[in-house]
Protein backbone atom coordinates (compact mmCIF):
# COMPACT_ATOMS: atom_id res chain seq x y z
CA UNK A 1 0.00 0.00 0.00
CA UNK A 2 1.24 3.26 -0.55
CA UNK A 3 1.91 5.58 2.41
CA UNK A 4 -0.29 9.05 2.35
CA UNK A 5 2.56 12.18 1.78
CA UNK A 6 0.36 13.52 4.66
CA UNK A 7 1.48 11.11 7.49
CA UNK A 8 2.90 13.35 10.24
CA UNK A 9 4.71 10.13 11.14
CA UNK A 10 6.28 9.29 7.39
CA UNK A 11 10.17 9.38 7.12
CA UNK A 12 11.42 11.85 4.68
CA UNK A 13 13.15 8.74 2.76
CA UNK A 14 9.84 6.91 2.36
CA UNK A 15 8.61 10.10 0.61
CA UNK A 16 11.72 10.74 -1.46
CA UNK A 17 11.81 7.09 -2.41
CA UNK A 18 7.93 6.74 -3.06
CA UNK A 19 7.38 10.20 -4.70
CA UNK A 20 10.91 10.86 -6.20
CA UNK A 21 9.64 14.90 -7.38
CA UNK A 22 9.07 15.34 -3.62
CA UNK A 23 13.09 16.16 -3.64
CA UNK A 24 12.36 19.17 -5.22
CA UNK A 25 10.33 20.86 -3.03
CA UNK A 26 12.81 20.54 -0.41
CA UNK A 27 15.66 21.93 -2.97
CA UNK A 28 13.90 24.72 -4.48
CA UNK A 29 13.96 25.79 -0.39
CA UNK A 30 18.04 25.24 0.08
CA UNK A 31 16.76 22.20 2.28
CA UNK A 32 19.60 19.50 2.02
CA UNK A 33 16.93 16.26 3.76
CA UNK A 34 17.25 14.65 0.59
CA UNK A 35 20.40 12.53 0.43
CA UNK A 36 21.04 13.39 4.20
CA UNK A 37 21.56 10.43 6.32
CA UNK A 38 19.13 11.23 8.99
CA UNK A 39 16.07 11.43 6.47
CA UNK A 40 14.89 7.36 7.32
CA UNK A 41 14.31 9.09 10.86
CA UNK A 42 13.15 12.80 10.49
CA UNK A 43 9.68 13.91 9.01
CA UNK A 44 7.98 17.10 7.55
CA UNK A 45 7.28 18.31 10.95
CA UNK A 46 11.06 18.13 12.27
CA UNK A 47 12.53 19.18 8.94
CA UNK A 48 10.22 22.45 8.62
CA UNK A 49 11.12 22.67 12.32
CA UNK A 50 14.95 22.54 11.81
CA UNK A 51 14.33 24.93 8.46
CA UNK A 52 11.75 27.42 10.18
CA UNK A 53 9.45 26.89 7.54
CA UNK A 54 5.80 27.20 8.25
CA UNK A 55 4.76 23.75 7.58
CA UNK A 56 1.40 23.84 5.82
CA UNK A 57 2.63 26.20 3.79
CA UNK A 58 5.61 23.66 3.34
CA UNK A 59 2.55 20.36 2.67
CA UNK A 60 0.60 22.67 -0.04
CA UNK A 61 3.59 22.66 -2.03
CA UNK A 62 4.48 19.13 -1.29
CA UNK A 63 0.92 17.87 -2.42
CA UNK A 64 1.17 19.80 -5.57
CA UNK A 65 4.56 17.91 -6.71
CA UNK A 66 3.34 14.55 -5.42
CA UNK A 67 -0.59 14.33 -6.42
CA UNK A 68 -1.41 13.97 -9.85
């Protein structure tokens, strides 16, 4: 089954490896989670956190480069 991008709980890697345009979101913000060896363990929440990003702002553009 595939996991919902929305899970507070999903690990960035399960997004990046499920939804591979997801990466770019994260880029286009100077965010270096993808390829960064904590991302099996840290999550939207802790890398908008770590980035101060305001975090729905963060899952709108998120849902637009995952959902079809």
């Amino acid at each position: 089954m595939k996991p919902d991008p929305d899970d507070p709980d999903l690990p960035l890697a399960r997004l990046f490896q499920t939804w591979p345009a997801s990466a770019g979101v994260f880029l286009e913000r100077r965010m270096l989670c993808p390829g960064c060896p904590i991302a099996p363990f840290h999550t939207v929440i802790e890398a908008c956190a770590e980035y101060g990003l305001d975090e729905s702002e963060f899952r709108r553009a998120l849902r637009l480069a995952v959902m079809p």
